[in-house]
Protein backbone atom coordinates (compact mmCIF):
# COMPACT_ATOMS: atom_id res chain seq x y z
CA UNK A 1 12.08 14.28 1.91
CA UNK A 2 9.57 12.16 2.61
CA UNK A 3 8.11 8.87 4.77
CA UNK A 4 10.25 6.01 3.28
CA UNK A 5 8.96 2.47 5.32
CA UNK A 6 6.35 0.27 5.73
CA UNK A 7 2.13 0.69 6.88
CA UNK A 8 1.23 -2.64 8.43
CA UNK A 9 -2.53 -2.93 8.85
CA UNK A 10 -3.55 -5.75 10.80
CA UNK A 11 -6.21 -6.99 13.36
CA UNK A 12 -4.80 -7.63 16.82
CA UNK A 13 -6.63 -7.49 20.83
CA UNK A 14 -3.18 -6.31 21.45
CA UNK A 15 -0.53 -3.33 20.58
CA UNK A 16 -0.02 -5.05 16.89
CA UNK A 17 3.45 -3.68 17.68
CA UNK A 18 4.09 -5.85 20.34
CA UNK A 19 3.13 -8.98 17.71
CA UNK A 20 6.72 -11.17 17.94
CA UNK A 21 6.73 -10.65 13.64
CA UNK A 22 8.13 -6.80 14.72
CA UNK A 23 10.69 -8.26 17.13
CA UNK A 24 13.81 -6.20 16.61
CA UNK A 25 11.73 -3.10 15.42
CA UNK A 26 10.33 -1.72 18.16
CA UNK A 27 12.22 1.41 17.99
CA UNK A 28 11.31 1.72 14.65
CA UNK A 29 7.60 2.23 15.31
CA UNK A 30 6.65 5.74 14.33
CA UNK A 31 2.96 5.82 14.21
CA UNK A 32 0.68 3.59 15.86
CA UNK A 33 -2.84 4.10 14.85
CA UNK A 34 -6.11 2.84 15.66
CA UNK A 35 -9.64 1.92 14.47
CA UNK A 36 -12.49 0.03 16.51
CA UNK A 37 -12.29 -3.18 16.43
CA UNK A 38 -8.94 -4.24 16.72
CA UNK A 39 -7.87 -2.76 13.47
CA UNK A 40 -4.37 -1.17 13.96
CA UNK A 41 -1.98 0.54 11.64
CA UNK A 42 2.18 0.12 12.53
CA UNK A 43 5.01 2.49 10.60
CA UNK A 44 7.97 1.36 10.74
CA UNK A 45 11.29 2.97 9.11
CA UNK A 46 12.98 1.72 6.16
CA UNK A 47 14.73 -1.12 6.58
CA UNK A 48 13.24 -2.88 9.47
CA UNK A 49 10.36 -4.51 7.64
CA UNK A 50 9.27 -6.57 4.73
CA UNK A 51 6.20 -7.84 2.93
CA UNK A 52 7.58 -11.17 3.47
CA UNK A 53 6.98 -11.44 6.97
CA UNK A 54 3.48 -11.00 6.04
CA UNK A 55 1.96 -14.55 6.03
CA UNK A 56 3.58 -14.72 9.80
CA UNK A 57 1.55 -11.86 10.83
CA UNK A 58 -1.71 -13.06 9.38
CA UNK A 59 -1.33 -16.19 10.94
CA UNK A 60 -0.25 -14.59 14.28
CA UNK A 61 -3.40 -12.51 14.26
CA UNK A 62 -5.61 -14.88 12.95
CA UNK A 63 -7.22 -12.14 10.40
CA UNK A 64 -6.19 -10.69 7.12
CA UNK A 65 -3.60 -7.99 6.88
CA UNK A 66 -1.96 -5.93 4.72
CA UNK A 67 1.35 -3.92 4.18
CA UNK A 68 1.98 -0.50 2.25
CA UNK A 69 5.66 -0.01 1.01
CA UNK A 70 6.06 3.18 1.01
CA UNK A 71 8.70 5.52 -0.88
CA UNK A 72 9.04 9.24 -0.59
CA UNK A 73 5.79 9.67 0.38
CA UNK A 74 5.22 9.63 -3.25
CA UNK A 75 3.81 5.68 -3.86
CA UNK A 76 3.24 2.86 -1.99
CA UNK A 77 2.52 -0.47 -3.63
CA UNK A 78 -0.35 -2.12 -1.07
CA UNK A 79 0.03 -5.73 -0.60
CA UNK A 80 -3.02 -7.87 1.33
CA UNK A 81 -3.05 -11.50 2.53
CA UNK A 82 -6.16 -12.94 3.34
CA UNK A 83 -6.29 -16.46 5.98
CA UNK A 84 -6.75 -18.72 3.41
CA UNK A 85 -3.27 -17.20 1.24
CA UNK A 86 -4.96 -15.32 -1.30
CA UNK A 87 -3.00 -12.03 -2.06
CA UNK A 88 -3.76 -8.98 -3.88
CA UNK A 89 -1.67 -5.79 -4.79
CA UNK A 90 -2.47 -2.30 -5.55
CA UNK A 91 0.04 0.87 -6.87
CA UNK A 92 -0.84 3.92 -5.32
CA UNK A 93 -0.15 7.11 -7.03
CA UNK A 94 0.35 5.82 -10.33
CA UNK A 95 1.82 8.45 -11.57
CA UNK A 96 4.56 8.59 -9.58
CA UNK A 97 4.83 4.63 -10.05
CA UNK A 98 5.02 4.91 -14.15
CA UNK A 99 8.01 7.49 -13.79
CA UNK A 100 9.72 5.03 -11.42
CA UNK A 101 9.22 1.75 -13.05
CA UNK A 102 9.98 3.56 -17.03
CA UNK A 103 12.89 1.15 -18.18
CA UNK A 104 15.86 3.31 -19.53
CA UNK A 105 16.80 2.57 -22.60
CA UNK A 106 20.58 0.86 -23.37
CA UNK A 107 22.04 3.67 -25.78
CA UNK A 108 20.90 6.48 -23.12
CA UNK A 109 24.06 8.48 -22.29
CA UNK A 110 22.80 10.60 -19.85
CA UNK A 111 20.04 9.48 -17.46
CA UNK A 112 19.28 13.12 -15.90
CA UNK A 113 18.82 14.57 -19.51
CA UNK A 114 16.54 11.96 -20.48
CA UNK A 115 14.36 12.59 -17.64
CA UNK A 116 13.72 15.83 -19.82
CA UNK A 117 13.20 14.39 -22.91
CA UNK A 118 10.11 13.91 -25.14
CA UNK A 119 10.80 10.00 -24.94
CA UNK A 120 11.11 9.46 -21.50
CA UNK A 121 7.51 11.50 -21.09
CA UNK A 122 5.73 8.99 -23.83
CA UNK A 123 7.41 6.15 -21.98
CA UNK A 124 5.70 7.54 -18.75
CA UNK A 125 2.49 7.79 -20.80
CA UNK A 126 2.49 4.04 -22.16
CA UNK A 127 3.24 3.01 -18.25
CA UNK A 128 0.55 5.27 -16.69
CA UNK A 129 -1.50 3.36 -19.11
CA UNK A 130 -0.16 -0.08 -18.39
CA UNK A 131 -1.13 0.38 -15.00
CA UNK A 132 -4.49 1.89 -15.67
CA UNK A 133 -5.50 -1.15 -16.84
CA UNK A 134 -4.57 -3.60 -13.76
CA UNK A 135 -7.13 -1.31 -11.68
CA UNK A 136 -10.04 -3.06 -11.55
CA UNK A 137 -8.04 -6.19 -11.18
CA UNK A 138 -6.37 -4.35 -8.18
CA UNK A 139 -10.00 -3.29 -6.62
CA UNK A 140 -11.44 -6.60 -6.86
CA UNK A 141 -8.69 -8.20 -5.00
CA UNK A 142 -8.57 -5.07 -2.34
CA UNK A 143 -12.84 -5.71 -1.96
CA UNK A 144 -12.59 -9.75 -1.92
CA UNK A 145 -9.79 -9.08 0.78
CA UNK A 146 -11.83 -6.77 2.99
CA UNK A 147 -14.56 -8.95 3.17
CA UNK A 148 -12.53 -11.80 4.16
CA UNK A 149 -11.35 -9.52 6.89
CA UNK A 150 -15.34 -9.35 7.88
CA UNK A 151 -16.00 -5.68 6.67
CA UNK A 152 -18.44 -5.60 4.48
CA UNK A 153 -17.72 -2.55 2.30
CA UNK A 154 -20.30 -0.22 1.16
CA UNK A 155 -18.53 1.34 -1.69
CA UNK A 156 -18.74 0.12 -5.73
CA UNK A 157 -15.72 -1.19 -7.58
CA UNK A 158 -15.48 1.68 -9.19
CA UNK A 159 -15.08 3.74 -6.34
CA UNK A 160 -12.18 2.09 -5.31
CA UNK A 161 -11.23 2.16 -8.88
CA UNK A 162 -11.14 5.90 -8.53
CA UNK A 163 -9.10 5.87 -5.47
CA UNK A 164 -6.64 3.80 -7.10
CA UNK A 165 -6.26 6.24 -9.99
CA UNK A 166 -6.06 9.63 -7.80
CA UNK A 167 -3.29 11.10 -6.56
CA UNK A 168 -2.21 12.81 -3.33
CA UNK A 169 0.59 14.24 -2.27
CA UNK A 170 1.16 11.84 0.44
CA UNK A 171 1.16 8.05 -0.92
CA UNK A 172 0.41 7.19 2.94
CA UNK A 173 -2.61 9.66 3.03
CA UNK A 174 -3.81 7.44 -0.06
CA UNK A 175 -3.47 4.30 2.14
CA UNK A 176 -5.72 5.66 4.85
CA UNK A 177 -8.51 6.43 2.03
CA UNK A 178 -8.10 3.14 0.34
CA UNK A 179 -8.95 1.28 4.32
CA UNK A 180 -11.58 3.94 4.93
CA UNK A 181 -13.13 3.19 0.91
CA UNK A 182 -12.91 -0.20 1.77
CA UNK A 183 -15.09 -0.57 4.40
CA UNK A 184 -12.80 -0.17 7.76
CA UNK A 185 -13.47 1.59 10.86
CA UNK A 186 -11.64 5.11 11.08
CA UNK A 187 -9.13 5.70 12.87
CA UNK A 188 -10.08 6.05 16.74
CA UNK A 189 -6.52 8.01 18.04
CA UNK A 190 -5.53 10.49 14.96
């Protein structure tokens, strides 16, 4: 079983996880990771987090931010506020994501068996490809956001096209490429 929780990535001169929008989670923290310049990384458990308390922490910090929800380990959908309230939002691992989000048909009698069927695996296919085409939507917004944050990313569209698309084993491994594609400093304590 895998990480299921939340990746805040934020911009504080402090622990981020001392920021008053994790009060009440402290001993949730599992990972506290860090990149020069004030750029820190916070996951928390399941349960003692949301995407709501977003704006709160971009406002705390001052600087944009940006949350990964992740399940299983196997995807994360990535959403990023910038200071002025513009949001974006990225799937990772979209493969993984089409097989979640499939809707089940009503006359299905047996949701296990269908999971096995020829129609549930075209269903995935017509998803996969749903999704396929919100990616360069998804990498515009994640570029526009980091250079709000002031990083001024080196990489083309399409690379972080690409990264979108792949797949890891690890959604939160995914996470860490899509900051480092973008433009952020690496991580300083891994």
């Amino acid at each position: 079983m895998g990480f299921s929780g939340h990746l805040v990535f934020a911009r504080s001169s402090r622990p981020l996880r001392k920021s008053p929008v994790f009060d009440g989670a402290e001993g949730a923290v599992d990972l506290d990771e860090r990149r020069a310049g004030g750029w820190q990384t916070v996951q928390l458990r399941q349960g003692t987090w949301n995407v709501e308390r977003l704006p709160a922490l971009v406002d705390g910090t001052g600087a944009p931010a940006c949350v990964a929800d992740v399940s299983d380990s196997d995807l994360a959908l990535v959403t990023g506020l910038d200071t002025t309230g513009r949001r974006w939002q990225a799937w990772l691992n979209l493969d993984a994501v089409a097989r979640l989000l499939v809707e089940e048909p009503a006359d299905v009698d047996d949701p296990i068996t269908w999971l096995y069927t020829p129609a549930f695996h075209e269903a995935v296919r017509r998803k996969r490809a749903e999704l396929d085409q919100a990616v360069p939507e998804d990498a515009e917004g994640a570029l526009a956001w980091a250079e709000a944050a002031g990083v001024h990313p080196t990489a083309e569209r399409s690379a972080v096209e690409g990264l979108l698309r792949s797949q890891k084993p690890f959604a939160e491994d995914l996470f860490r490429a899509l900051l480092d594609t973008l433009g952020f400093p690496r991580p300083t304590n891994t």
